[in-house]
C-alpha atoms as a PDB file:
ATOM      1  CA  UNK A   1      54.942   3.374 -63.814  1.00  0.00           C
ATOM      2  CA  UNK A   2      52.901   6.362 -63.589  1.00  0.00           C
ATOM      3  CA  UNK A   3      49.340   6.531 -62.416  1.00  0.00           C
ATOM      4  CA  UNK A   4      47.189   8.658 -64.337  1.00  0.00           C
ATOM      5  CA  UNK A   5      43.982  10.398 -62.894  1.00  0.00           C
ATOM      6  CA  UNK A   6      40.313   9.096 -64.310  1.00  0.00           C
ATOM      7  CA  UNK A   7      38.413  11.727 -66.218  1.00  0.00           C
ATOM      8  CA  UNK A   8      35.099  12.653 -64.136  1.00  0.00           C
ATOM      9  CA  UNK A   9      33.126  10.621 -66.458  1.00  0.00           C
ATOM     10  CA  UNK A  10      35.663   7.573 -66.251  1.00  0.00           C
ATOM     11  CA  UNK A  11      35.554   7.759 -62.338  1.00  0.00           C
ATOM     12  CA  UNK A  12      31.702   8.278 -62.165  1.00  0.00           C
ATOM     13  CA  UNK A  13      31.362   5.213 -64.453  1.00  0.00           C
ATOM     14  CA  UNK A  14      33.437   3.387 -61.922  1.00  0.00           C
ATOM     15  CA  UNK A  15      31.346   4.313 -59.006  1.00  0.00           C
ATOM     16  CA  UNK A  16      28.635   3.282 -60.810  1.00  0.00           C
ATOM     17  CA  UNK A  17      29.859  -0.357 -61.790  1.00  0.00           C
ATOM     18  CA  UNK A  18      30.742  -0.528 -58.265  1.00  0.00           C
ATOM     19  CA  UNK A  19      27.036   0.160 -56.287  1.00  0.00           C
ATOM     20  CA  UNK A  20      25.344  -2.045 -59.663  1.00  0.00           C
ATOM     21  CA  UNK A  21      27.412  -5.386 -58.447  1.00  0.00           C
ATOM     22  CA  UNK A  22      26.704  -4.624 -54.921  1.00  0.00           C
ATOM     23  CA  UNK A  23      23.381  -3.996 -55.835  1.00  0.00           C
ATOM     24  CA  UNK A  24      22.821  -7.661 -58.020  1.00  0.00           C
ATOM     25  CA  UNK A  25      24.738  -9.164 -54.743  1.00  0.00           C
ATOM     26  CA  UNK A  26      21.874  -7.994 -52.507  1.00  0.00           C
ATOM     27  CA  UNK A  27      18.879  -8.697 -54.850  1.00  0.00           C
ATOM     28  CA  UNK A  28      19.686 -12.093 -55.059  1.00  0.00           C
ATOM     29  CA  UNK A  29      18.944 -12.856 -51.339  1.00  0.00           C
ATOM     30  CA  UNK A  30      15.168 -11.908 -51.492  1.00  0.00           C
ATOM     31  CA  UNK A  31      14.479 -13.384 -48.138  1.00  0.00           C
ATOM     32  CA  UNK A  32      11.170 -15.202 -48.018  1.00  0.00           C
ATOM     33  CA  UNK A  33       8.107 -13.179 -46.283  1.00  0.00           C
ATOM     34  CA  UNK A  34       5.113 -11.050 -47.285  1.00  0.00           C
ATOM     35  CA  UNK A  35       7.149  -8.084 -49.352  1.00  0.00           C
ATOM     36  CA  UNK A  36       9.128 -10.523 -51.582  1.00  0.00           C
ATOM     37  CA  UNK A  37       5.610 -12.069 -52.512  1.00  0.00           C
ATOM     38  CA  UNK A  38       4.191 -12.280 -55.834  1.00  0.00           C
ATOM     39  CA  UNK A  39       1.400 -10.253 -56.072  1.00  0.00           C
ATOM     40  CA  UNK A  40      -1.408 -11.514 -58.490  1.00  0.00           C
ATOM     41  CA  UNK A  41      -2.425  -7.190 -59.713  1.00  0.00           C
ATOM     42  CA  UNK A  42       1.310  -7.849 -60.857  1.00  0.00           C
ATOM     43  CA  UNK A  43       1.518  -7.776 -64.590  1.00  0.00           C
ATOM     44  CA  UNK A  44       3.716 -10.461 -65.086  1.00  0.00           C
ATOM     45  CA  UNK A  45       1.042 -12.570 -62.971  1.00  0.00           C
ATOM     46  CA  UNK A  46      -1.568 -11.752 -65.432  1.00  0.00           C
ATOM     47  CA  UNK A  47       0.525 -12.892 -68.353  1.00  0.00           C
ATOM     48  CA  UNK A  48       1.601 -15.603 -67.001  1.00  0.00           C
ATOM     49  CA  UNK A  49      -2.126 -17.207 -66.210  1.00  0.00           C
ATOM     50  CA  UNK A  50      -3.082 -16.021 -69.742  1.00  0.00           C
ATOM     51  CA  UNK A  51      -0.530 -18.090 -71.146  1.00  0.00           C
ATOM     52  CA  UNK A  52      -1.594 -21.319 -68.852  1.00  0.00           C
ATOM     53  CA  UNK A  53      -4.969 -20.603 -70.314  1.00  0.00           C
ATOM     54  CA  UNK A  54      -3.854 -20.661 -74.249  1.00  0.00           C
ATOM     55  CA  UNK A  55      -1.863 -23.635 -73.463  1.00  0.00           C
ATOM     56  CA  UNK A  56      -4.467 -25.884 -72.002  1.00  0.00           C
ATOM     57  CA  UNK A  57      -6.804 -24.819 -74.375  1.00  0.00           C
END
């Protein structure tokens, strides 16, 4: 069986696939503490209170 050599743009795309798993692997494990916070500026905060608002309402 002969192994054939990945085209530069196969072998970057490889690469690539490799650091975004390791990268999902780490985000998962936010460890608890003052960085991985919430923070209520945040965006998403703001939409989310807006939408507790229309719902009681």
């Amino acid at each position: 069986m002969a192994v054939t050599r990945l085209k530069r743009k196969d072998r970057r795309n490889k690469t690539f696939a490799k650091l975004d798993v390791k990268n999902l692997k780490l985000a998962t494990n936010i460890e608890l503490g003052s960085r991985s916070r919430q923070s209520t500026k945040d965006q998403l905060a703001k939409n989310n209170a807006l939408l507790d608002i229309l719902t009681k309402g």
